[in-house]
N, C-alpha and C. Protein backbone atom coordinates (compact mmCIF):
# COMPACT_ATOMS: atom_id res chain seq x y z
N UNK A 1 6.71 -14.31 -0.07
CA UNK A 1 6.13 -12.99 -0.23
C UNK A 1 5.44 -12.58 1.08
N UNK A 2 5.18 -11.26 1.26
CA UNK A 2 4.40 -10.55 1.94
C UNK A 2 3.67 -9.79 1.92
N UNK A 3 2.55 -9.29 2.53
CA UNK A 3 1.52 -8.26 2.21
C UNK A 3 1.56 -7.30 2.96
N UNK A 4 0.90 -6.06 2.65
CA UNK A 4 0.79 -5.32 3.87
C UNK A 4 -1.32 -4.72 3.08
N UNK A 5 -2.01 -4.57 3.83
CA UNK A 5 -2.79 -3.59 3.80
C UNK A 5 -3.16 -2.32 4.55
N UNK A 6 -3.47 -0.84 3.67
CA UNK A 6 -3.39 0.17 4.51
C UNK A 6 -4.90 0.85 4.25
N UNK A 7 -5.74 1.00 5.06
CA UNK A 7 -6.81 1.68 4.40
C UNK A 7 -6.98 2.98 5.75
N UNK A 8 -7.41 4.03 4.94
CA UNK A 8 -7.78 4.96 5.62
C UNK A 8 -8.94 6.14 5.41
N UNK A 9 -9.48 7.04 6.02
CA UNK A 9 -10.70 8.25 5.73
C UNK A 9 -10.28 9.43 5.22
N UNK A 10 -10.42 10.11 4.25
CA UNK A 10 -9.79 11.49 3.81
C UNK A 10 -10.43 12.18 4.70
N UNK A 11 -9.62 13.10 5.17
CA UNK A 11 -10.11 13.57 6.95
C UNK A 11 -9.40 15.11 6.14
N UNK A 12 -10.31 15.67 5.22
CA UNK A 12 -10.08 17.33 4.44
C UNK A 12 -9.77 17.41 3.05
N UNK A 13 -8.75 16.17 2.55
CA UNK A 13 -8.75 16.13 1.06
C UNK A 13 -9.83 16.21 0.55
N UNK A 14 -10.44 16.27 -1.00
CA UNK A 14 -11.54 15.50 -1.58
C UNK A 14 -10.52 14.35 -2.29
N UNK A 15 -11.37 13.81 -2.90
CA UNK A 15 -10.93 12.19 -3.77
C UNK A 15 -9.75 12.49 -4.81
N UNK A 16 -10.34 13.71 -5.01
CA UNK A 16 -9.70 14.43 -6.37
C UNK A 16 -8.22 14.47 -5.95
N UNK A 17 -8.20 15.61 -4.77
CA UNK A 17 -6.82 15.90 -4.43
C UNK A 17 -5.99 14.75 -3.80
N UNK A 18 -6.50 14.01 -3.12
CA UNK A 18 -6.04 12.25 -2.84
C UNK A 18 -5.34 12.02 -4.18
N UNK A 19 -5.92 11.84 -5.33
CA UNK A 19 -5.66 11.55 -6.24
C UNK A 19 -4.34 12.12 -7.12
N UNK A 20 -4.35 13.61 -6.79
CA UNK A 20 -3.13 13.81 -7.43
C UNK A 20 -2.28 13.76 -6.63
N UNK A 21 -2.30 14.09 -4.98
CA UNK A 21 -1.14 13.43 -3.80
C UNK A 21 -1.15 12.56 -4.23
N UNK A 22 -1.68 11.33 -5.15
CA UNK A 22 -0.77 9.60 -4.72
C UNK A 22 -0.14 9.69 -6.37
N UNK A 23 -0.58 10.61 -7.19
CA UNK A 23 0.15 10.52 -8.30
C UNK A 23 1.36 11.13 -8.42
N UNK A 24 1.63 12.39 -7.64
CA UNK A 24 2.78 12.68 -7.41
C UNK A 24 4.07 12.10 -6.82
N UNK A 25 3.21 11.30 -5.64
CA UNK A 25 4.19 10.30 -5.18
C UNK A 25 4.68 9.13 -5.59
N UNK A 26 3.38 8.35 -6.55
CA UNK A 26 3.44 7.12 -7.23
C UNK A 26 4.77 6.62 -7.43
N UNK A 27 5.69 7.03 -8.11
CA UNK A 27 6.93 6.71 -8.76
C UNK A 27 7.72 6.28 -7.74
N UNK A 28 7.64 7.05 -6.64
CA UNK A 28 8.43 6.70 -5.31
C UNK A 28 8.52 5.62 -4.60
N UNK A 29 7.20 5.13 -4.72
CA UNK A 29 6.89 3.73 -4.53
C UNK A 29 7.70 2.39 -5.51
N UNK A 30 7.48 2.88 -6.27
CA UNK A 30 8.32 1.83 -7.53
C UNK A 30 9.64 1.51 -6.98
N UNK A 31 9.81 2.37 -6.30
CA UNK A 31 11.52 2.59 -6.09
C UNK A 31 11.95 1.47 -4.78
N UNK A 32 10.57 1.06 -3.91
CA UNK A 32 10.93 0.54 -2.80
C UNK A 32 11.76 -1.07 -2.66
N UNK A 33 12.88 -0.94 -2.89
CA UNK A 33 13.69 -2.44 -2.64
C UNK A 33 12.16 -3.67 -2.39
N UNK A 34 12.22 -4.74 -3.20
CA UNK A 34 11.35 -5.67 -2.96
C UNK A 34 10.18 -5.24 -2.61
N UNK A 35 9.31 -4.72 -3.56
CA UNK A 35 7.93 -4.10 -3.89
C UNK A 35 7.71 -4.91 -4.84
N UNK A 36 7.02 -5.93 -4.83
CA UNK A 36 6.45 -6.26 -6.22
C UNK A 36 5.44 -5.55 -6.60
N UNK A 37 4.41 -5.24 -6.42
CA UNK A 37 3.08 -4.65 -6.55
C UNK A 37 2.35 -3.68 -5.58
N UNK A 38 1.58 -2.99 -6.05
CA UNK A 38 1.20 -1.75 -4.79
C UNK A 38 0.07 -1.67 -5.48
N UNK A 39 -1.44 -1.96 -5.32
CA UNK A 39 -2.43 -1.67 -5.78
C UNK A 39 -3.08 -0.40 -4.72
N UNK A 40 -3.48 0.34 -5.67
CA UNK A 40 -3.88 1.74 -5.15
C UNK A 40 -5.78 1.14 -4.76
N UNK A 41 -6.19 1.80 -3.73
CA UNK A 41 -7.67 0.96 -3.84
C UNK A 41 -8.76 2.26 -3.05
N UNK A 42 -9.55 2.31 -3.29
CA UNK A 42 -10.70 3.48 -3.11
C UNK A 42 -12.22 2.72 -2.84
N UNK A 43 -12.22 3.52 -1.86
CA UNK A 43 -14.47 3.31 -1.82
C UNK A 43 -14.93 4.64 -1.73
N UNK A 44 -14.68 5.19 -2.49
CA UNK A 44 -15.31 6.82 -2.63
C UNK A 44 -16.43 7.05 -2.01
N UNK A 45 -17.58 6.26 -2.29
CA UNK A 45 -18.55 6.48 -1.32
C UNK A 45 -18.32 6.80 0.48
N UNK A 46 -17.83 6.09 1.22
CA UNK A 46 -16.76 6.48 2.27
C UNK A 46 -15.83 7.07 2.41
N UNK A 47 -15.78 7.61 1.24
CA UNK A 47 -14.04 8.05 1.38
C UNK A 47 -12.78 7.26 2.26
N UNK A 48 -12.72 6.64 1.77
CA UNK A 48 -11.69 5.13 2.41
C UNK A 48 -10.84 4.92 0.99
N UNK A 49 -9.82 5.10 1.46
CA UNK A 49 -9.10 4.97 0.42
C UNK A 49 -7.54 3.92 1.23
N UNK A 50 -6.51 3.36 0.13
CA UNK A 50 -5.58 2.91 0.74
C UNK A 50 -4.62 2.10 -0.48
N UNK A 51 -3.99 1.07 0.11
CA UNK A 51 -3.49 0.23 -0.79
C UNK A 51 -2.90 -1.14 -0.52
N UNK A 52 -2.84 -2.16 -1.50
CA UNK A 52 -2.10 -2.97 -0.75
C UNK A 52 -0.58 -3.28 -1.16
N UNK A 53 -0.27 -3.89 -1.05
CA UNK A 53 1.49 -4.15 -0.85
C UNK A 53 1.98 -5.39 -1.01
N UNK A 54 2.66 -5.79 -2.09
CA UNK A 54 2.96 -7.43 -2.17
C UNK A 54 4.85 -6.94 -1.84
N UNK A 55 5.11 -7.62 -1.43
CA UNK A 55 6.77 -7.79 -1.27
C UNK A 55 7.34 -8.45 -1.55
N UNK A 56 8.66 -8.73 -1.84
CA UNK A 56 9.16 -9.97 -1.90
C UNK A 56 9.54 -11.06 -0.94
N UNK A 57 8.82 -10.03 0.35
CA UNK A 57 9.63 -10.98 1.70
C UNK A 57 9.63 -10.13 2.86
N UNK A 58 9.55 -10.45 4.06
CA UNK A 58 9.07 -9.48 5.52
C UNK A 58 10.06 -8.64 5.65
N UNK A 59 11.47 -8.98 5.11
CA UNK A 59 12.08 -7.84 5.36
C UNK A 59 12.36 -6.79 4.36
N UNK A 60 11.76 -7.27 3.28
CA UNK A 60 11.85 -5.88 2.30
C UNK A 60 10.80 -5.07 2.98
N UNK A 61 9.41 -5.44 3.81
CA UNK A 61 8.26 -5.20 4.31
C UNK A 61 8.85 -4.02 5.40
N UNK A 62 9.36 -4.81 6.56
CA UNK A 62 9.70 -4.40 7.12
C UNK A 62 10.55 -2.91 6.96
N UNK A 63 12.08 -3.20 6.16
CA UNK A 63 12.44 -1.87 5.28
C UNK A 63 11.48 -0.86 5.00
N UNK A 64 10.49 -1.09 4.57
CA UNK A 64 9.82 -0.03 3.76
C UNK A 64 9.35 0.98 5.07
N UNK A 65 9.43 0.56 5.88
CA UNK A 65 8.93 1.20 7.02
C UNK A 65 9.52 2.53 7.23
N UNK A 66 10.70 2.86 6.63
CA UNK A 66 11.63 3.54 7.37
C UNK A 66 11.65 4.32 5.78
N UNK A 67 10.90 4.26 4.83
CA UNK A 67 10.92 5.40 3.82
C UNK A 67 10.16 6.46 4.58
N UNK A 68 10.41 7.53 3.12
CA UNK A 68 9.61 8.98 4.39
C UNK A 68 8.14 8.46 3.40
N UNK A 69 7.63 7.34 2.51
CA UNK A 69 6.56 7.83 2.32
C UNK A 69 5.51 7.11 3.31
N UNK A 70 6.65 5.98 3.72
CA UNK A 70 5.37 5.41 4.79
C UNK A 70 5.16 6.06 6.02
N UNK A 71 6.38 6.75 6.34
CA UNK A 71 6.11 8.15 8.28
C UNK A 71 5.62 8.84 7.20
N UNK A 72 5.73 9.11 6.03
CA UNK A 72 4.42 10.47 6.15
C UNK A 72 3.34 9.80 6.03
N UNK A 73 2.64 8.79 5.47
CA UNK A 73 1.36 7.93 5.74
C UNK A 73 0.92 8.38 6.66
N UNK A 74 1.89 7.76 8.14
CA UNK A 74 1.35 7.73 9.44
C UNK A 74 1.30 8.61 9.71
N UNK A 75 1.96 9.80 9.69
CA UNK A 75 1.60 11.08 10.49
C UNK A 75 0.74 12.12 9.66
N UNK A 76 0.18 11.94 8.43
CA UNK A 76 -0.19 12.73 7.60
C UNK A 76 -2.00 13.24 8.52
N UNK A 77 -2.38 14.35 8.27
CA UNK A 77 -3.34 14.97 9.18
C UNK A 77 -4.75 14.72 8.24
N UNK A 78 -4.28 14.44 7.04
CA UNK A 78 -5.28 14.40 5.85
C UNK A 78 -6.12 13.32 5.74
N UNK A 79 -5.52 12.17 6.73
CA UNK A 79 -5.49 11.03 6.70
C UNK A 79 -6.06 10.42 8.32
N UNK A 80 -7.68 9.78 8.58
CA UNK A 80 -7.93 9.44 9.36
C UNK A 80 -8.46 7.79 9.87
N UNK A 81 -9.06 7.16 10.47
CA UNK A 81 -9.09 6.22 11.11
C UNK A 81 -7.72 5.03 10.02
N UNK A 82 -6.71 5.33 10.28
CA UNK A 82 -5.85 4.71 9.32
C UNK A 82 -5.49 2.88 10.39
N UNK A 83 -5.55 2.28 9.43
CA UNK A 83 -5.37 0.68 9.58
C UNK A 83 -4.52 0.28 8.87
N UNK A 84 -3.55 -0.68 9.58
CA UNK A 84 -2.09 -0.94 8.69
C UNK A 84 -2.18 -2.33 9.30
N UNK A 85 -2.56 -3.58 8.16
CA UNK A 85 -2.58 -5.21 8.46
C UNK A 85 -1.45 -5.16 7.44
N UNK A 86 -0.53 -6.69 8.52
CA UNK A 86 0.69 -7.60 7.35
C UNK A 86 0.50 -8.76 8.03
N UNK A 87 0.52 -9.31 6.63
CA UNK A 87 0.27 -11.16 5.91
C UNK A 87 1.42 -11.66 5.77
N UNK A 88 1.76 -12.77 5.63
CA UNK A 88 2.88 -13.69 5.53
C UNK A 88 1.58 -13.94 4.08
N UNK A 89 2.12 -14.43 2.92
CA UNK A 89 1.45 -15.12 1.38
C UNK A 89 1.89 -16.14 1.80
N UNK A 90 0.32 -17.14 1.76
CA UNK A 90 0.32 -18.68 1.53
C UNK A 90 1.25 -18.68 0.56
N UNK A 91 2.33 -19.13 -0.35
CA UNK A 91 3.04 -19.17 -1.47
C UNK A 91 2.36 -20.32 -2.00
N UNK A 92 2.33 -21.01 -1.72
CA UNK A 92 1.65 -22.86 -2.23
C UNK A 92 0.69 -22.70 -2.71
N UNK A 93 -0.45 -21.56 -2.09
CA UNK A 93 -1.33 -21.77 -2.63
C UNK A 93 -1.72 -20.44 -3.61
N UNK A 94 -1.07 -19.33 -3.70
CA UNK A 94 -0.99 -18.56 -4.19
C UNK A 94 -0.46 -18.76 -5.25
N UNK A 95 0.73 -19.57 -5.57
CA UNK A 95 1.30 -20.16 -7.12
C UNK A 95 -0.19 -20.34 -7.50
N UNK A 96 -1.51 -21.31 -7.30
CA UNK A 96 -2.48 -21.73 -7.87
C UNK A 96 -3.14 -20.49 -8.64
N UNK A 97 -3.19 -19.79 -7.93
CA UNK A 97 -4.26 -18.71 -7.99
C UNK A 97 -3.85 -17.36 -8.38
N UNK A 98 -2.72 -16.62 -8.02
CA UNK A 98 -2.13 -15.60 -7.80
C UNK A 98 -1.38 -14.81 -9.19
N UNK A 99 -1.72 -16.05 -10.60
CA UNK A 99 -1.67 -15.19 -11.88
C UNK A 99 0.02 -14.33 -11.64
N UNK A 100 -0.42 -12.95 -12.21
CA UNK A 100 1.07 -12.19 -12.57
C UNK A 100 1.84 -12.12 -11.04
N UNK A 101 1.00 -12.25 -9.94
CA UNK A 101 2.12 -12.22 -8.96
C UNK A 101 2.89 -13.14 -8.24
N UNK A 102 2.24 -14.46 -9.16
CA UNK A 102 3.39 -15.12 -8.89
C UNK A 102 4.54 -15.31 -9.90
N UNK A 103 4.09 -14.72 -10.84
CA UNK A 103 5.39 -14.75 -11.72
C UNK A 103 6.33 -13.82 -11.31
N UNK A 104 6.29 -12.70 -10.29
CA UNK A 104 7.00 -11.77 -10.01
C UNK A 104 8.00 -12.51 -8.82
């Protein structure tokens, strides 16, 4: 497996409208070849919002790069001090710990 994390500043949205942009898109995500999981994640107080990304593997990771929802991520204007980290998953030790995603 692989991870990705994306966190970023609503730079004009409020939380609200964040909120229905990622619900509109939500489904789209489902769709991404080797996506296991996509947790949506918020600190409202900052307005920092983002998500993370389990995969099945660096190159489904990689792939995803080249959907339009991740270039619109990056180029989106709504969207500021944006940070994009990827993990290789301990697997060994994540079987221990890692509950429904390692059953995926």
């Amino acid at each position: 497996m692989y991870t990705r994390i994306v966190t970023f500043r609503l730079n004009g949205p409020t939380g609200d409208e964040y909120r229905q942009h990622a619900a509109a898109i939500a489904d789209a995500f489902a769709a991404w070849d080797g996506l296991v999981a996509k947790l949506w994640i918020a600190e409202p107080g900052s307005e920092t919002y983002g998500g993370i990304y389990v995969f099945a593997s660096k190159d489904h990771a990689d792939r995803s790069r080249q959907t339009p929802e991740f270039t619109g991520l990056v180029v989106n204007p709504g969207f500021t001090d944006l940070a994009i980290t990827e993990y290789e998953v301990l697997e060994d030790l994540t079987a221990r710990t890692g509950g429904v995603l390692t059953a995926a």
